[in-house]
N, C-alpha and C. Protein backbone atom coordinates (compact mmCIF):
# COMPACT_ATOMS: atom_id res chain seq x y z
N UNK A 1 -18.72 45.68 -26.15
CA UNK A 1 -18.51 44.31 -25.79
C UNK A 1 -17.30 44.21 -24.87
N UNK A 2 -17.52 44.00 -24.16
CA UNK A 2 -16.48 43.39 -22.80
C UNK A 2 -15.64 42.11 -23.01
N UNK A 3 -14.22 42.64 -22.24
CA UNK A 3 -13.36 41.37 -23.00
C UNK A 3 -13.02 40.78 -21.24
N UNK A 4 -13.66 40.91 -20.19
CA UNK A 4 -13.58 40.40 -19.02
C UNK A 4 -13.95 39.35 -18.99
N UNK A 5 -13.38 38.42 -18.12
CA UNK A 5 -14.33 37.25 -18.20
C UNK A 5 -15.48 37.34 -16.77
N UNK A 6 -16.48 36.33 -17.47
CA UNK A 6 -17.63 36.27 -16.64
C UNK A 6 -16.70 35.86 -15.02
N UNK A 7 -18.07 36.36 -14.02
CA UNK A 7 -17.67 35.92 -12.64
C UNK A 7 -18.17 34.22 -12.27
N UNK A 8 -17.61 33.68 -11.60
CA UNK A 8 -17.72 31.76 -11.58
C UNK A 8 -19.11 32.74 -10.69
N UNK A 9 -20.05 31.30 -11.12
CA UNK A 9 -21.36 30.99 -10.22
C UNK A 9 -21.42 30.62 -9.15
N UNK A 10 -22.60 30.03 -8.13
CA UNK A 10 -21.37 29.86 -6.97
C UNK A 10 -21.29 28.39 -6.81
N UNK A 11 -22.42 27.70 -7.51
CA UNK A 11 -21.48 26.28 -8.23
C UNK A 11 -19.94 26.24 -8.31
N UNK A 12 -19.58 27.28 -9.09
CA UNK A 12 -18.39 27.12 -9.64
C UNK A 12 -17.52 27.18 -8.34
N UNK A 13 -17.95 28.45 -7.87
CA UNK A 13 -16.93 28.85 -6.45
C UNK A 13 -17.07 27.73 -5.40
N UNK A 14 -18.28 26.83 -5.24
CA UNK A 14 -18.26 25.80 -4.67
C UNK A 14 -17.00 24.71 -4.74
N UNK A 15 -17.04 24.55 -6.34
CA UNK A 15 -16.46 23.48 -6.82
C UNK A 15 -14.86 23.71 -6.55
N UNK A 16 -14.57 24.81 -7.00
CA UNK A 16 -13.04 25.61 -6.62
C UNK A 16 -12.40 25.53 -5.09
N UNK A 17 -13.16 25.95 -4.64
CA UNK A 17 -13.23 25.90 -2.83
C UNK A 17 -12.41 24.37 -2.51
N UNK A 18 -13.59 23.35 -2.95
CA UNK A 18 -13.15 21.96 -2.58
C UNK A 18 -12.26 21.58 -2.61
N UNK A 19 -11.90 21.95 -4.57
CA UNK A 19 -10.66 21.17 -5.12
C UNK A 19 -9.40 21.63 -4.56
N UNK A 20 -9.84 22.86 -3.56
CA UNK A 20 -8.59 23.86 -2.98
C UNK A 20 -8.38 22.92 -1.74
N UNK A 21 -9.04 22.31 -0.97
CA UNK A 21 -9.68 22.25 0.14
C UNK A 21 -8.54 20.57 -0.04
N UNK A 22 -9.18 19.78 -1.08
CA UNK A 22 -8.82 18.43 -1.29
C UNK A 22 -7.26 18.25 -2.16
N UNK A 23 -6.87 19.46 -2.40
CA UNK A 23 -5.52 19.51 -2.47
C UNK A 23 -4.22 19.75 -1.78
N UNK A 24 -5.21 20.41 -0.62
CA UNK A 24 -4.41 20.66 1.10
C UNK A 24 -4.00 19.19 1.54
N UNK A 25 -5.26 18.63 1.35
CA UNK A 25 -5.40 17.42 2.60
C UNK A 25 -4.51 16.17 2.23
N UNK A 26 -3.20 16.11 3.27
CA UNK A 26 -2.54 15.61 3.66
C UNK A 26 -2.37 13.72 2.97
N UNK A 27 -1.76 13.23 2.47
CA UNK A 27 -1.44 11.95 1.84
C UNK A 27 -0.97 11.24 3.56
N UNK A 28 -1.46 9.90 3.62
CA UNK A 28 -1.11 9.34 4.50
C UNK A 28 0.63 9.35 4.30
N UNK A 29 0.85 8.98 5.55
CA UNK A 29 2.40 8.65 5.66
C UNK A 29 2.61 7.12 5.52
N UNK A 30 3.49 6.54 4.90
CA UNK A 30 3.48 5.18 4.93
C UNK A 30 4.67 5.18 5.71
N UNK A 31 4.46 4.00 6.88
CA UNK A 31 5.61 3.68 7.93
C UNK A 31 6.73 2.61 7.28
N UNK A 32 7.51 2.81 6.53
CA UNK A 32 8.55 1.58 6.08
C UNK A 32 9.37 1.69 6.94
N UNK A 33 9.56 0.51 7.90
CA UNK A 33 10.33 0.15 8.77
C UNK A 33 10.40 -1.48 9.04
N UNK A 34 11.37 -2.02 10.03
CA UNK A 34 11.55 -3.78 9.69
C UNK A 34 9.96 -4.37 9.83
N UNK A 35 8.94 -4.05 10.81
CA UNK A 35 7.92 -4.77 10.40
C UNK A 35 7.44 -5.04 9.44
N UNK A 36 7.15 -3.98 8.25
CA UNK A 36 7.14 -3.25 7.12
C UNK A 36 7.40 -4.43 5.97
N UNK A 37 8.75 -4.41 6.39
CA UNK A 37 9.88 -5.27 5.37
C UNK A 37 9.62 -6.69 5.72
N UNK A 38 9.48 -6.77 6.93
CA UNK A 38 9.27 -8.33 6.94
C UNK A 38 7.87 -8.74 6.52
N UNK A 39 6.69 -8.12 6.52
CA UNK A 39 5.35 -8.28 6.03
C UNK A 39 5.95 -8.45 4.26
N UNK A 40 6.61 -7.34 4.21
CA UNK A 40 6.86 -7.50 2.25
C UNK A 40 7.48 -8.78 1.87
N UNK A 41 8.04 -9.69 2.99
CA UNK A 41 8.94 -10.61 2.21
C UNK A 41 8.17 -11.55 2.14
N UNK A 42 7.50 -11.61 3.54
CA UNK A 42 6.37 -12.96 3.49
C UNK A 42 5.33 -12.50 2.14
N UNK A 43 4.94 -11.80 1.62
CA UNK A 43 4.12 -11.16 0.57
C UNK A 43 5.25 -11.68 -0.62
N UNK A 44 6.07 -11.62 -0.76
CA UNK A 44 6.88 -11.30 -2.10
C UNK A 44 6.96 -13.25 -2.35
N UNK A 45 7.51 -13.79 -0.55
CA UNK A 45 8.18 -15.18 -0.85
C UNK A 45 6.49 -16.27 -1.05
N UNK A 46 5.46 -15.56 -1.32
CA UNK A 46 4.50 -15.97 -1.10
C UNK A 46 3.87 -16.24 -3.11
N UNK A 47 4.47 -15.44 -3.35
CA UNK A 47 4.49 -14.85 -4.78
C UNK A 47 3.38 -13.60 -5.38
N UNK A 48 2.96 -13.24 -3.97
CA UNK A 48 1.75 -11.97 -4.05
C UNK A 48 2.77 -10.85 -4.61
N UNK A 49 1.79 -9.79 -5.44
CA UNK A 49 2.49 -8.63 -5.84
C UNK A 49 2.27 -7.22 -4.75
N UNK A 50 3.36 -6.90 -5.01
CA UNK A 50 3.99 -5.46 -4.50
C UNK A 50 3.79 -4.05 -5.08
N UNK A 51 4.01 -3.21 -4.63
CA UNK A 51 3.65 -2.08 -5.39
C UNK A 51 5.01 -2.07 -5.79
N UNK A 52 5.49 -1.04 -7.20
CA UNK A 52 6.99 -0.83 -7.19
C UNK A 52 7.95 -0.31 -6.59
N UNK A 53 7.16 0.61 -5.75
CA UNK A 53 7.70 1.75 -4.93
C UNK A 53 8.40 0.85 -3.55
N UNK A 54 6.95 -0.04 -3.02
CA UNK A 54 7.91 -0.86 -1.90
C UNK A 54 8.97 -2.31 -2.58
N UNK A 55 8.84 -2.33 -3.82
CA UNK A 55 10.09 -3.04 -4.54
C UNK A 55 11.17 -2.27 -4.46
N UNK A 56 10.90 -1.34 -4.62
CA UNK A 56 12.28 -0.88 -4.77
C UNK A 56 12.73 -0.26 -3.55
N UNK A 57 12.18 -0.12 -3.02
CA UNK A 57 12.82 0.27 -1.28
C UNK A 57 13.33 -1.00 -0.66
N UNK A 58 13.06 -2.38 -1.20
CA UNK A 58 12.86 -3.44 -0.85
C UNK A 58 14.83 -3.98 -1.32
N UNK A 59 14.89 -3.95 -2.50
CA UNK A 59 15.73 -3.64 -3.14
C UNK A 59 17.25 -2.82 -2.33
N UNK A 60 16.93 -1.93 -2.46
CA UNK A 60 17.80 -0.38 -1.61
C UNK A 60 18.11 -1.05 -0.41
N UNK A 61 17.37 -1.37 0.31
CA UNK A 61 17.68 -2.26 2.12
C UNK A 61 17.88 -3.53 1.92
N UNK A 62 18.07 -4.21 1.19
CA UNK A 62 18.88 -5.48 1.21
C UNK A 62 20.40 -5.15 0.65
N UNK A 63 20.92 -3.94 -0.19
CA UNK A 63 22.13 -3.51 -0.41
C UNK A 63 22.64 -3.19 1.01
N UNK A 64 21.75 -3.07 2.25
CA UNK A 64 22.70 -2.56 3.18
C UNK A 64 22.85 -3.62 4.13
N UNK A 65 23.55 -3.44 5.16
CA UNK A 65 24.04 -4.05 6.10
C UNK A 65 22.27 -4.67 7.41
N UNK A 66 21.66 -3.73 7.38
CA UNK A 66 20.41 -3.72 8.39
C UNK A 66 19.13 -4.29 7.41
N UNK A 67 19.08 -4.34 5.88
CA UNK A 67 18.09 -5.11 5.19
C UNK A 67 18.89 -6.62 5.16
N UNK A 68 19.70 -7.15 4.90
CA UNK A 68 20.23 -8.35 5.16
C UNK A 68 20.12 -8.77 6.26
N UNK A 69 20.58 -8.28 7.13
CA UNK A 69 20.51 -8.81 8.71
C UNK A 69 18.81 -9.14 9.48
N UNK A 70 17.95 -8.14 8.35
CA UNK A 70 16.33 -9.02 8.51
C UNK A 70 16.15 -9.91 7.75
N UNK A 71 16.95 -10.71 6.77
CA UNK A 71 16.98 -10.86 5.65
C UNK A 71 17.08 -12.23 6.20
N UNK A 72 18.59 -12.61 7.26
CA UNK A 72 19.47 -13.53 7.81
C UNK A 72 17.69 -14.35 8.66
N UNK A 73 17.15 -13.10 9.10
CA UNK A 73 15.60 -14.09 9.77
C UNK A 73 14.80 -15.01 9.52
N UNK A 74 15.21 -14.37 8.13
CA UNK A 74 13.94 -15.99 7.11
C UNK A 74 15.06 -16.61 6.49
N UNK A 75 16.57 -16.74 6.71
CA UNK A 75 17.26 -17.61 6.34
C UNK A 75 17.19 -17.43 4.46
N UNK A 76 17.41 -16.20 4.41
CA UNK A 76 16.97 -15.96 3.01
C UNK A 76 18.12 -15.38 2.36
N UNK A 77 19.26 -15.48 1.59
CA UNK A 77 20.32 -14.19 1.05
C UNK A 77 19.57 -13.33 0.00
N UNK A 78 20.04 -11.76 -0.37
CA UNK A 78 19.47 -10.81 -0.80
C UNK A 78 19.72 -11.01 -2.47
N UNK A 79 20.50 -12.10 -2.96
CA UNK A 79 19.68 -12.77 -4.39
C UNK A 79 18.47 -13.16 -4.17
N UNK A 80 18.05 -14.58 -3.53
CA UNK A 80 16.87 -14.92 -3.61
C UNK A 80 16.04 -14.17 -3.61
N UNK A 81 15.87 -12.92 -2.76
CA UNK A 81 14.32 -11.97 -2.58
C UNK A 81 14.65 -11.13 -3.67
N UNK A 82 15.85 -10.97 -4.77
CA UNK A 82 15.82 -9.87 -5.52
C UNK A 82 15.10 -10.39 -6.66
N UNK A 83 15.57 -11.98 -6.95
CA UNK A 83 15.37 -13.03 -8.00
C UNK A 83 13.66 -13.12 -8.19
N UNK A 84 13.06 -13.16 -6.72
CA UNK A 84 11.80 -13.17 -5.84
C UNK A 84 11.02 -12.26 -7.16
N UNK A 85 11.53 -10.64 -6.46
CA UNK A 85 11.02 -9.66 -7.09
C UNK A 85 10.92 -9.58 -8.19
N UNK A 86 12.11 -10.42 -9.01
CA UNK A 86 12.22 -10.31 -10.72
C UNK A 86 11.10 -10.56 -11.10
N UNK A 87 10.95 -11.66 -10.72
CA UNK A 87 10.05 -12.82 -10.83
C UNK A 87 8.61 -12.39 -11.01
N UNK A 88 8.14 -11.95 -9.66
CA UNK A 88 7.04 -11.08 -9.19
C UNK A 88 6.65 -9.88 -10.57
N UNK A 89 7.69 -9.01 -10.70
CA UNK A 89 7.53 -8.15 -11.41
C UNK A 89 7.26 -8.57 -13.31
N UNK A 90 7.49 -9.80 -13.52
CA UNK A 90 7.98 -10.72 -14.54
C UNK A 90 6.35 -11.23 -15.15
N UNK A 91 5.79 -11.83 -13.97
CA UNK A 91 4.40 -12.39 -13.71
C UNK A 91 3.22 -11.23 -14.01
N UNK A 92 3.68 -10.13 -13.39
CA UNK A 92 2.61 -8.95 -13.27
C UNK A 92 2.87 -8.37 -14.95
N UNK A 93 4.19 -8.01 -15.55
CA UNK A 93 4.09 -7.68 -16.79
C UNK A 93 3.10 -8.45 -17.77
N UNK A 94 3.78 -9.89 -17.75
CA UNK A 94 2.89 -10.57 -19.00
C UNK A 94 1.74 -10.97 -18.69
């Protein structure tokens, strides 16, 4: 009795191939930049939800000097859109 294991079928080697194939292939790039940010605010001040990931990038660039200053566009300070997000994130929990 043989303690080798069997050889994959070629089903199997099919299936292997792919999952090799579809683990290469590349994740889009997402462009976060001010267009980006300004689409998220009209989305956020709208009360539509966000993913968390662009919350919190959302977040991170209003601490700086260049997320405020897009911020100053909609006449908005970086409480309100954080308060925004609470909010947002507040709605989607319960």
């Amino acid at each position: 009795m043989s303690s080798e294991p069997k050889p994959l079928t070629a089903r199997e080697l099919e299936i292997e191939h792919q999952l090799k194939i579809d683990r290469e292939k590349e994740l889009p790039v997402l462009k976060r930049d001010d267009d980006y940010f300004i689409k998220l605010c009209n989305q956020v001040m709208a009360g539509e939800l966000i993913s968390p990931e662009d919350a919190d990038w959302m977040r991170r660039l209003t601490s700086i000097s260049k997320g405020r200053g897009l911020l100053a566009s909609f006449k908005l300070e970086p409480e309100d859109l954080i308060a925004r997000l609470e909010q947002i994130v507040l709605d989607f929990t319960t």
